[in-house]
N, C-alpha and C. Protein backbone atom coordinates (compact mmCIF):
# COMPACT_ATOMS: atom_id res chain seq x y z
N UNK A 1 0.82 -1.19 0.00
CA UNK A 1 0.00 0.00 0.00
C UNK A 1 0.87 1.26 0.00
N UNK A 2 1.97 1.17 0.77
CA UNK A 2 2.98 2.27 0.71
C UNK A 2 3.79 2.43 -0.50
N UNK A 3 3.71 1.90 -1.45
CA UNK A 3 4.52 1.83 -2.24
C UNK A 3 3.75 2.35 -3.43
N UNK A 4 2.25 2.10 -3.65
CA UNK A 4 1.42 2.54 -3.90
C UNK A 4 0.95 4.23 -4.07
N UNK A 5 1.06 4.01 -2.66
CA UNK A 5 0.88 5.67 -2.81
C UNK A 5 2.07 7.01 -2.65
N UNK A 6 3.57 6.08 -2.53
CA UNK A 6 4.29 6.98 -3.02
C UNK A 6 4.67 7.09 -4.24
N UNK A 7 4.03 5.94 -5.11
CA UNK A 7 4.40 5.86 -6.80
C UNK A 7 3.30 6.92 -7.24
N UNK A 8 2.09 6.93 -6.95
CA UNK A 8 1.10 7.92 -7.27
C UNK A 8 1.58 9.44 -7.01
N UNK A 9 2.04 9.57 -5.88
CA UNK A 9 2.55 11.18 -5.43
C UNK A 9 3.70 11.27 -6.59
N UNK A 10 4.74 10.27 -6.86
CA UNK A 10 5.55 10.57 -8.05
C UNK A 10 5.06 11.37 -8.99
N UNK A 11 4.01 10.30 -9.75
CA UNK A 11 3.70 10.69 -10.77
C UNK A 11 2.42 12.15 -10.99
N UNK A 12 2.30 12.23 -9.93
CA UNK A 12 1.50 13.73 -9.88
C UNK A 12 2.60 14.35 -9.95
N UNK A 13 3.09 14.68 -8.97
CA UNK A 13 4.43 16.07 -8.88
C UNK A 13 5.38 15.72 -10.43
N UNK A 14 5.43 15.03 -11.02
CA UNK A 14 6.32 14.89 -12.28
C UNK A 14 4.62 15.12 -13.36
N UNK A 15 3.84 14.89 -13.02
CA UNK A 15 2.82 15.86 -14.63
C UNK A 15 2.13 17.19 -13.77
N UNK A 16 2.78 17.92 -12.76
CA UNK A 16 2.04 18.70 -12.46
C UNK A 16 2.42 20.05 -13.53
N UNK A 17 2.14 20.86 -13.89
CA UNK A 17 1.44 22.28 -14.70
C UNK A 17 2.03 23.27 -14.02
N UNK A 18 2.76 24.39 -14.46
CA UNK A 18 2.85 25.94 -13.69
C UNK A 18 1.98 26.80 -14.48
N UNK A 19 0.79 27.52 -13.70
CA UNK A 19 -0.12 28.08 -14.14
C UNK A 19 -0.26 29.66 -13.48
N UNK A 20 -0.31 30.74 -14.20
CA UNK A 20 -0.33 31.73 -13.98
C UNK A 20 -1.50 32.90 -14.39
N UNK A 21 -1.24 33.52 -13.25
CA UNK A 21 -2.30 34.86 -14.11
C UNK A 21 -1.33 36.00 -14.91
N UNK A 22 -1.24 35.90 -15.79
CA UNK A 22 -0.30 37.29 -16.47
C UNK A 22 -1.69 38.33 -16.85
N UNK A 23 -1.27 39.37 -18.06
CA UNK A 23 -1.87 40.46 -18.59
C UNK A 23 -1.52 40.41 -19.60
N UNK A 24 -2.18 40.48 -20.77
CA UNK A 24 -1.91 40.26 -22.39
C UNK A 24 -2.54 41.65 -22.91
N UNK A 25 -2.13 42.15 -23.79
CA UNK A 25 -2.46 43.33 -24.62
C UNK A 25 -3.57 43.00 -25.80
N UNK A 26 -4.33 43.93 -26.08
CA UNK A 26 -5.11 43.64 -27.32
C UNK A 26 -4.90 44.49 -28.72
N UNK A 27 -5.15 43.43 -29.46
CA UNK A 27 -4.16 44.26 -30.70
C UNK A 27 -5.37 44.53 -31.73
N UNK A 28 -6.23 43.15 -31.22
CA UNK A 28 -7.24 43.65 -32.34
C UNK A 28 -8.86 43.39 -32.60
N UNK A 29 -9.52 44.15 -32.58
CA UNK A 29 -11.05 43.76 -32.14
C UNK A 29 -11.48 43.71 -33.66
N UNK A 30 -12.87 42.70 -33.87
CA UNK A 30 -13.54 42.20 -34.90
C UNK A 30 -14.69 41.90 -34.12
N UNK A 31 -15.78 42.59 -34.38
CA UNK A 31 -17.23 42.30 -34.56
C UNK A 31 -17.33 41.02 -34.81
N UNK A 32 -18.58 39.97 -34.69
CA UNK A 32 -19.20 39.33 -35.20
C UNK A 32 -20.87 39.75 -35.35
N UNK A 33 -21.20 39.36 -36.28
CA UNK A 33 -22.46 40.35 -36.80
C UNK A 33 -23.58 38.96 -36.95
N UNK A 34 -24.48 39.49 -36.23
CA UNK A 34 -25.69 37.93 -36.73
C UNK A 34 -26.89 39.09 -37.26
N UNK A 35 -27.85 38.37 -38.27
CA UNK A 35 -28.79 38.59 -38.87
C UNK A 35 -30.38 38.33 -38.18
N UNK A 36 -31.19 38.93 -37.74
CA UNK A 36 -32.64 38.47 -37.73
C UNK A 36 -33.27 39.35 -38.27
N UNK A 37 -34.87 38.85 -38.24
CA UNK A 37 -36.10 38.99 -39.09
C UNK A 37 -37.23 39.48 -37.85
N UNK A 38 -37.81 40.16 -38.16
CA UNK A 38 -38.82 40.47 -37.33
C UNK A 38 -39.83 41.66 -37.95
N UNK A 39 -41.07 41.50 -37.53
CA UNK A 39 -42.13 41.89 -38.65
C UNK A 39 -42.46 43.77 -37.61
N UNK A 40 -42.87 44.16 -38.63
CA UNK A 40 -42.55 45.43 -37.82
C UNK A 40 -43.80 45.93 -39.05
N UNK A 41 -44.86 46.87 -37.69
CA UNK A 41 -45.97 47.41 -38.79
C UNK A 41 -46.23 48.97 -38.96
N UNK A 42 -46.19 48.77 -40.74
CA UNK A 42 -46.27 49.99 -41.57
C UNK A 42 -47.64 50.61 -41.73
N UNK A 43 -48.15 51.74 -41.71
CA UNK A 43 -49.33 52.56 -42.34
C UNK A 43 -48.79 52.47 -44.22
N UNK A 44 -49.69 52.02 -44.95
CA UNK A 44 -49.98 52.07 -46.06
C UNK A 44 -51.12 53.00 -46.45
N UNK A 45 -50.90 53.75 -47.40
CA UNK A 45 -52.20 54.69 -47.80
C UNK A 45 -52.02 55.16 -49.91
N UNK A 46 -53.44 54.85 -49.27
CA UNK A 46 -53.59 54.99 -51.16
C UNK A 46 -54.80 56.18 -51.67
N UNK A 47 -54.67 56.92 -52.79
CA UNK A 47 -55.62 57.44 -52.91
C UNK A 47 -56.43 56.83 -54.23
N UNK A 48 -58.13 56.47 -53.51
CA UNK A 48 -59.03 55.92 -54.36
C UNK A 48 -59.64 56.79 -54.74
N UNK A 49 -60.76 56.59 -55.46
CA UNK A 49 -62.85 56.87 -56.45
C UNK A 49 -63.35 56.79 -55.52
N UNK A 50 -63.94 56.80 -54.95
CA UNK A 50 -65.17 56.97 -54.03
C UNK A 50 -66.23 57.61 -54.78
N UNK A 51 -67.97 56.21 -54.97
CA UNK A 51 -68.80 56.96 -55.65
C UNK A 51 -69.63 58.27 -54.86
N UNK A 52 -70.20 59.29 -55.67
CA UNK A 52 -70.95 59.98 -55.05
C UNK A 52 -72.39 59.60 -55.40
N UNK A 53 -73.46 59.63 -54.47
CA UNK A 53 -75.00 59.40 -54.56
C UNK A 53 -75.47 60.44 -54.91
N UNK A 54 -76.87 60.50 -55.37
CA UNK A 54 -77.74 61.63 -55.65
C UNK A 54 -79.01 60.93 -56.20
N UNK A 55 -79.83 61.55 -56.34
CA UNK A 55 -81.48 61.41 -56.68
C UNK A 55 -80.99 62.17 -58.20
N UNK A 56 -82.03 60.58 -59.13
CA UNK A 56 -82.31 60.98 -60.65
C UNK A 56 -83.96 60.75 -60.48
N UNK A 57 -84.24 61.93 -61.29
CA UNK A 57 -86.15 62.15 -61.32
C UNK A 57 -86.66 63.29 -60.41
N UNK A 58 -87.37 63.28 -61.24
CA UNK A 58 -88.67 65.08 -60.52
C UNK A 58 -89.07 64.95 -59.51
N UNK A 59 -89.29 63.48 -58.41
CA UNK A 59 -89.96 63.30 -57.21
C UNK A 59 -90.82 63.15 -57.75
N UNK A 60 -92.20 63.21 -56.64
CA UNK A 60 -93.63 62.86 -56.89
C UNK A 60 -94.45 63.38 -58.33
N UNK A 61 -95.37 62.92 -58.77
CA UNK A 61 -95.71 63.28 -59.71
C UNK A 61 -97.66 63.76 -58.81
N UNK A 62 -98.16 64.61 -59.75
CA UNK A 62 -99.30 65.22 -59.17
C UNK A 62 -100.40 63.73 -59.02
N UNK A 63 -100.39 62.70 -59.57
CA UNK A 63 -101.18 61.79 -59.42
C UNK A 63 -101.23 60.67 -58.48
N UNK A 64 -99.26 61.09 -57.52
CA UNK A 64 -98.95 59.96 -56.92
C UNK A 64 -99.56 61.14 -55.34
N UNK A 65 -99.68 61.91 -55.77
CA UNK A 65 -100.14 63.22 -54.48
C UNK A 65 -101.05 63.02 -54.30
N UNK A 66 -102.07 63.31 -55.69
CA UNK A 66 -103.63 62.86 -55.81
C UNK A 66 -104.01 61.74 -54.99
N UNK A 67 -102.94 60.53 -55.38
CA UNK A 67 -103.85 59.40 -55.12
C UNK A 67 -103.32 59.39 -53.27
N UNK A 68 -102.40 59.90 -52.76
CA UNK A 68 -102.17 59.70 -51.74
C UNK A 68 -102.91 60.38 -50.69
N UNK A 69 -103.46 61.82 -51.06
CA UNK A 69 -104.73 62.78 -50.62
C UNK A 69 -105.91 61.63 -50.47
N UNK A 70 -106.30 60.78 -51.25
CA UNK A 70 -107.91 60.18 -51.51
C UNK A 70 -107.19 59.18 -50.34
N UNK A 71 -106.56 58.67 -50.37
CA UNK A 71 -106.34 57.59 -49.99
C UNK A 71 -106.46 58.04 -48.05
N UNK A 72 -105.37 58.57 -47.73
CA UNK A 72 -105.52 59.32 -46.47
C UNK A 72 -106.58 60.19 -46.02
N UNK A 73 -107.52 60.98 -46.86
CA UNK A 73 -108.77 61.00 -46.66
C UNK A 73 -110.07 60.32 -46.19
N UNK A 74 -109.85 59.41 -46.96
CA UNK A 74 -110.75 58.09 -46.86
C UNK A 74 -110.48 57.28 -45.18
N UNK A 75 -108.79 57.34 -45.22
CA UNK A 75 -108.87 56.61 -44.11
C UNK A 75 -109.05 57.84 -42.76
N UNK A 76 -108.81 58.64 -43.16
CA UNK A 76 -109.16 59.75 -41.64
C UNK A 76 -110.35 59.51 -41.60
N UNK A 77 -111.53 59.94 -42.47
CA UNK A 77 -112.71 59.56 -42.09
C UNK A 77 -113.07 58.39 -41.62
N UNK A 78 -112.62 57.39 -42.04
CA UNK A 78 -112.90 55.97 -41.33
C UNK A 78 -112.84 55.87 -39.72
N UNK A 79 -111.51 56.33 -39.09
CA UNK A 79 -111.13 56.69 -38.13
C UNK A 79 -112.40 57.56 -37.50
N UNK A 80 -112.03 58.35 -37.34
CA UNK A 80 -112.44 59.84 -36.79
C UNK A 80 -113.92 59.41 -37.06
N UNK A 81 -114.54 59.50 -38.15
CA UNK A 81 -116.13 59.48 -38.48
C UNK A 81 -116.35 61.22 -38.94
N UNK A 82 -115.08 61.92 -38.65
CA UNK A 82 -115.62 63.49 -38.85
C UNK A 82 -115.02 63.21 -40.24
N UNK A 83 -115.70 65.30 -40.76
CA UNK A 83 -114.63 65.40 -42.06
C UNK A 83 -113.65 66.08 -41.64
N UNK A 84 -113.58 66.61 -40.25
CA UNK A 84 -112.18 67.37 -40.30
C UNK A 84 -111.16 66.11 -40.37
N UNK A 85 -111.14 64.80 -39.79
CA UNK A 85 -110.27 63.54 -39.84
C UNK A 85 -109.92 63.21 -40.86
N UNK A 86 -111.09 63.84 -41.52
CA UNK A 86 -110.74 63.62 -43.37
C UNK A 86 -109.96 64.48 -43.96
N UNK A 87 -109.94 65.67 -43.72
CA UNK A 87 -109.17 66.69 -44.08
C UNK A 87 -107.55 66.24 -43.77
N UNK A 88 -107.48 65.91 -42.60
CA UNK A 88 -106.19 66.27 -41.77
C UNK A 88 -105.69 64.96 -42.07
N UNK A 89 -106.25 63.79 -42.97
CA UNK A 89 -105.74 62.83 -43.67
C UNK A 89 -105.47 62.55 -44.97
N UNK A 90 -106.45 63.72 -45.66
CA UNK A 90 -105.80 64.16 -47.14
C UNK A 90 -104.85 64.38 -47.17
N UNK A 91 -104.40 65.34 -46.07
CA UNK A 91 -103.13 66.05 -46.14
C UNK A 91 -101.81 65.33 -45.81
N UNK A 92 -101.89 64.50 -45.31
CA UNK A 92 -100.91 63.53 -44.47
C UNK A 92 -100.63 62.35 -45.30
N UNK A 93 -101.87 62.03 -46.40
CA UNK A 93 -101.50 61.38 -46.90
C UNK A 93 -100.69 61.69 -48.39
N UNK A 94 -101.21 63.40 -48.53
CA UNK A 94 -100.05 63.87 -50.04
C UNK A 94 -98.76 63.80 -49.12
N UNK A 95 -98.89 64.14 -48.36
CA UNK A 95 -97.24 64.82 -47.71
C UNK A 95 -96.17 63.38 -47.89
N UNK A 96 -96.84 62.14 -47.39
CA UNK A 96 -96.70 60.88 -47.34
C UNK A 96 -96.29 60.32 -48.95
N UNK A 97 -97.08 60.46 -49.86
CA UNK A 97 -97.04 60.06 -51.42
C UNK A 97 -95.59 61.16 -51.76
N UNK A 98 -95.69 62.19 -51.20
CA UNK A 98 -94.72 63.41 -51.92
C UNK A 98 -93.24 62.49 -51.57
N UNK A 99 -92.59 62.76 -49.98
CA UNK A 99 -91.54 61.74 -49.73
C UNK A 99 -91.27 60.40 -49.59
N UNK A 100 -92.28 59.63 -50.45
CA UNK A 100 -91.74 58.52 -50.69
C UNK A 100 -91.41 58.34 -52.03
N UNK A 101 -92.02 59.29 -52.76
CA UNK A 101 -91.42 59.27 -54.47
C UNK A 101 -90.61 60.71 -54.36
N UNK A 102 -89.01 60.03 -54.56
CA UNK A 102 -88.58 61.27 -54.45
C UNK A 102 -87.43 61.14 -55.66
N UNK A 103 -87.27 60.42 -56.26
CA UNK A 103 -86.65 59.57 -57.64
C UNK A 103 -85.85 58.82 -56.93
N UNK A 104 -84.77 58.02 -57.82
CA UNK A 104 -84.10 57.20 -57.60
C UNK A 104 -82.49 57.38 -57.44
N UNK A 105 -81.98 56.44 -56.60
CA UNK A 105 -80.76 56.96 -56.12
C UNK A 105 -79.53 56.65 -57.13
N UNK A 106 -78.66 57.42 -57.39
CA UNK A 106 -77.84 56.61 -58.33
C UNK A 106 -76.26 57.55 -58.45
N UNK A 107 -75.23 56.75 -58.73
CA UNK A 107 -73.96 57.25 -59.11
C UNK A 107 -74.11 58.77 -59.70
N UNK A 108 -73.82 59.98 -59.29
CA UNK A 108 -73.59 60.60 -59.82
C UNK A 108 -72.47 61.74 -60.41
N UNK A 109 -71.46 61.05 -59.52
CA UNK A 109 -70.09 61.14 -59.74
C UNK A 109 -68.86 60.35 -58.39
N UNK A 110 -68.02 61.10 -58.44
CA UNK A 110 -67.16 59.97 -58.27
C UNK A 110 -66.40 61.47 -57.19
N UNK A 111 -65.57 60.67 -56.05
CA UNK A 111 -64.31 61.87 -55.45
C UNK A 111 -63.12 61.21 -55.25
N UNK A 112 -62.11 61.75 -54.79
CA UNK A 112 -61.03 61.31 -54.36
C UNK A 112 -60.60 61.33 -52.82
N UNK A 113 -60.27 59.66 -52.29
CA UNK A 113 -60.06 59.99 -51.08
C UNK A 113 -58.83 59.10 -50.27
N UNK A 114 -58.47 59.36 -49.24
CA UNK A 114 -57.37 59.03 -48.93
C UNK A 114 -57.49 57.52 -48.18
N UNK A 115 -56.80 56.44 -48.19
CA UNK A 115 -57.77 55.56 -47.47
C UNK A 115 -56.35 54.63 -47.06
N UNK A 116 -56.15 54.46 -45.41
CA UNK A 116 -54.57 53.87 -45.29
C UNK A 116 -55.15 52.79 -44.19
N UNK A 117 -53.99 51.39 -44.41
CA UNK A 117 -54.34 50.65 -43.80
C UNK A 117 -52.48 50.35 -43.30
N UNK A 118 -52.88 48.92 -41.84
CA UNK A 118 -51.74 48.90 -40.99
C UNK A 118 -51.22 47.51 -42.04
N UNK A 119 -50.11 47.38 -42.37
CA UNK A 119 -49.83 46.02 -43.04
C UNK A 119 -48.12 45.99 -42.35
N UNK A 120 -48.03 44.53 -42.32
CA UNK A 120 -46.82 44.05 -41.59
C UNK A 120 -45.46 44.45 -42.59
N UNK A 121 -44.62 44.46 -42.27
CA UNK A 121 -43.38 44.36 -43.58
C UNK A 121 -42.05 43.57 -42.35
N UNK A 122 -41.92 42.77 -42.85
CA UNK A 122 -40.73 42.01 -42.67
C UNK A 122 -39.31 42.60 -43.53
N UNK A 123 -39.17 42.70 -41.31
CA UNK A 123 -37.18 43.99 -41.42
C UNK A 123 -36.14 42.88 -41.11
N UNK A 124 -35.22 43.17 -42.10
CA UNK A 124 -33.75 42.68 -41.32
C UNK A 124 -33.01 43.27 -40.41
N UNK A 125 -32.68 43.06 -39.34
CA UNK A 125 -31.39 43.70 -38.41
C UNK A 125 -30.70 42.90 -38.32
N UNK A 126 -29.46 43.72 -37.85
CA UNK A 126 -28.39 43.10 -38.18
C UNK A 126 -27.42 43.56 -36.63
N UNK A 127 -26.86 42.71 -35.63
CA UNK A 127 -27.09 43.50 -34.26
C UNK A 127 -25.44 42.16 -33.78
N UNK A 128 -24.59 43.46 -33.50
CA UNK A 128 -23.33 42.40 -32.80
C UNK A 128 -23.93 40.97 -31.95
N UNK A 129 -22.88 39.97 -32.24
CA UNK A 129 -23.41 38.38 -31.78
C UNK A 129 -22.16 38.49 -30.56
N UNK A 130 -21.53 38.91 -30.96
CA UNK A 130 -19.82 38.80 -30.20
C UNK A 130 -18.36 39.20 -30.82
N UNK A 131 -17.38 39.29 -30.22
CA UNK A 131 -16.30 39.88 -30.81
C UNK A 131 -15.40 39.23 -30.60
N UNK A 132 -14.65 38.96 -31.64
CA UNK A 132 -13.07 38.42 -31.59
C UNK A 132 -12.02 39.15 -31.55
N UNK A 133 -11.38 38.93 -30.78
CA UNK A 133 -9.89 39.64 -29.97
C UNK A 133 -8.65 39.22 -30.08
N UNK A 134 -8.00 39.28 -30.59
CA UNK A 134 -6.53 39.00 -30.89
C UNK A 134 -5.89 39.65 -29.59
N UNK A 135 -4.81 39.23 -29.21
CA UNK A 135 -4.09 39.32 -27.58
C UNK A 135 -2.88 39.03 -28.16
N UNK A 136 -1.66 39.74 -27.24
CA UNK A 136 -0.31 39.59 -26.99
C UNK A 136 0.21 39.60 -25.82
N UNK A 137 0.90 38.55 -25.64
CA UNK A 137 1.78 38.78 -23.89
C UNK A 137 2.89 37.98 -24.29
N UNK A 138 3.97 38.81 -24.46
CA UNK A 138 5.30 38.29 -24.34
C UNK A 138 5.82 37.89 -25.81
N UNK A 139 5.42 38.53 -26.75
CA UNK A 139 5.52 38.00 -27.98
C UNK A 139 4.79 37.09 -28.64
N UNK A 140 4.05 36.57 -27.64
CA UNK A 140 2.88 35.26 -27.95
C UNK A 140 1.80 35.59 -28.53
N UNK A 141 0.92 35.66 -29.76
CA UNK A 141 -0.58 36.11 -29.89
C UNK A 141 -1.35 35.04 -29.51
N UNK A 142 -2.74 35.50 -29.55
CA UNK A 142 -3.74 34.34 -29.21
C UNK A 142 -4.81 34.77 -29.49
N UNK A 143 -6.23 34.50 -29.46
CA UNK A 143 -7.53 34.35 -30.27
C UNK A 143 -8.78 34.03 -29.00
N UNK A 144 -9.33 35.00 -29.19
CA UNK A 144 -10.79 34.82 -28.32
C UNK A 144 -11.76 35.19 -28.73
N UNK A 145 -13.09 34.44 -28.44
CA UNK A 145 -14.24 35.02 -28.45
C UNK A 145 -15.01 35.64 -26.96
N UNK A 146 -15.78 36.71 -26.88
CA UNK A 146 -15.92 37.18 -25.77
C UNK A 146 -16.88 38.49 -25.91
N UNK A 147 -17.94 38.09 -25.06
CA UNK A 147 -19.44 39.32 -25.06
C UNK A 147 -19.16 40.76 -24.72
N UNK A 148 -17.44 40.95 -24.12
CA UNK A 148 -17.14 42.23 -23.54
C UNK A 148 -17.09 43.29 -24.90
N UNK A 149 -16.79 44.21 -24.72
CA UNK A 149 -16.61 45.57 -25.47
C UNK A 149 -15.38 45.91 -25.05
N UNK A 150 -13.80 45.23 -25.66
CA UNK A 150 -13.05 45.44 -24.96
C UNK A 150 -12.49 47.22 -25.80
N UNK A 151 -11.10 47.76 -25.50
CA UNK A 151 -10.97 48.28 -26.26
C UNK A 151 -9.86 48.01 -26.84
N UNK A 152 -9.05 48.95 -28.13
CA UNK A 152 -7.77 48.18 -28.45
C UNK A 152 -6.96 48.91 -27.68
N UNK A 153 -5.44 47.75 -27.28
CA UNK A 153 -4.58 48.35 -26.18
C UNK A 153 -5.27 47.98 -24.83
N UNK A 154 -5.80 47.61 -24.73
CA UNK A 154 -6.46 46.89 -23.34
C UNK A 154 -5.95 46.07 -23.02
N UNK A 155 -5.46 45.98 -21.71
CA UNK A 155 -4.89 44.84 -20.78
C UNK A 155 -6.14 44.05 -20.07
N UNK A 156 -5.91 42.92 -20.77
CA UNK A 156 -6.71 41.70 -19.60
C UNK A 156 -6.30 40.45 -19.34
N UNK A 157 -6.86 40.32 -18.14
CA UNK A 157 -6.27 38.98 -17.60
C UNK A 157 -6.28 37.71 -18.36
N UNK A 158 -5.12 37.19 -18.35
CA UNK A 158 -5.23 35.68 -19.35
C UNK A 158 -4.46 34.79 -18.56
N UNK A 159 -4.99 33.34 -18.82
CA UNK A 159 -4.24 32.20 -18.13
C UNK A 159 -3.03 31.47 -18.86
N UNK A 160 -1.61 31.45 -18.47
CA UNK A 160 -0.62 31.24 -19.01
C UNK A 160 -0.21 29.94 -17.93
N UNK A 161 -0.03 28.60 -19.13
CA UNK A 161 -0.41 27.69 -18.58
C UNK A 161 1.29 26.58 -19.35
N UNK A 162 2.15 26.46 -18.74
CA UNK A 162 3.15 25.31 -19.22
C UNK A 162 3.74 23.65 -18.60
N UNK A 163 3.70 22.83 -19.51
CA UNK A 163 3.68 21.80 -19.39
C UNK A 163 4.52 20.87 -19.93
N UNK A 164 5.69 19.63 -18.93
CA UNK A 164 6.19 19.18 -19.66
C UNK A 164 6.12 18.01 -20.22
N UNK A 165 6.79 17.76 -21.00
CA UNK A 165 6.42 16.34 -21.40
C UNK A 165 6.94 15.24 -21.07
């Protein structure tokens, strides 16, 4: 068992590592750039025709009055039993024949108008992923990736690590 575990302590202390903290210089910063998509919404606007309405025809004609007087006459008296009921239903009933024939509705021209709607448009950005850093300590360069914002000429800590064989 002793022999054991002083052959093990050998062979640790003969592969052990000298490991250090030094300071390395930066010589050179590079962006890395990633791409996304994301929908982002626009006002669209167009100018259309828009019809205009209006009444074609004279309105009532004297016979559609006529007949609407007899007609509302007739029925006031029915009602009422007087003739003033009759009167005051002649009348109600031209007034009645007058605005319901008033001609017909139809295109009679056209305008211009402004008319905008929300529609999506799919944006690219384009937004740092990370930066690569080139380093020097001691004549040595070396290569990192890393989320910092370093600057160039910046000292940072690096692990300097030798081993023999």
């Amino acid at each position: 068992m002793k022999k054991l575990l002083i052959t093990t302590a050998i062979l640790v202390a003969s592969a052990t590592s000298a490991m250090a903290t030094e300071y390395a210089r930066i010589t050179k910063i590079e962006p890395r750039y990633q791409t996304s998509y994301q929908n982002v919404p626009r006002t669209s606007c167009q100018d259309v025709e828009v019809p205009v309405y209006g009444n074609r025809g004279g309105g009532a004609t004297g016979g559609d009055v006529l007949g609407g007087m007899i007609i509302g006459g007739l029925l006031g008296k029915g009602v009422t039993g007087k003739d003033n009921g009759a009167a005051a239903g002649a009348v109600l009933g031209g007034i009645i024949a007058a605005e319901n024939n008033n001609g017909r509705r139809v295109v009679t021209g056209y305008r211009v108008e402004r008319q905008c709607t929300e529609v999506m448009m799919r944006e690219e950005t384009s937004s740092v992923k990370d930066y690569r850093i080139t380093f020097e300590w001691n004549g040595i360069y070396g290569s990192a990736y890393t989320y910092n914002n370093y600057s160039l000429g910046q000292r940072i800590p690096v692990e300097v690590s030798l081993r023999a064989k």
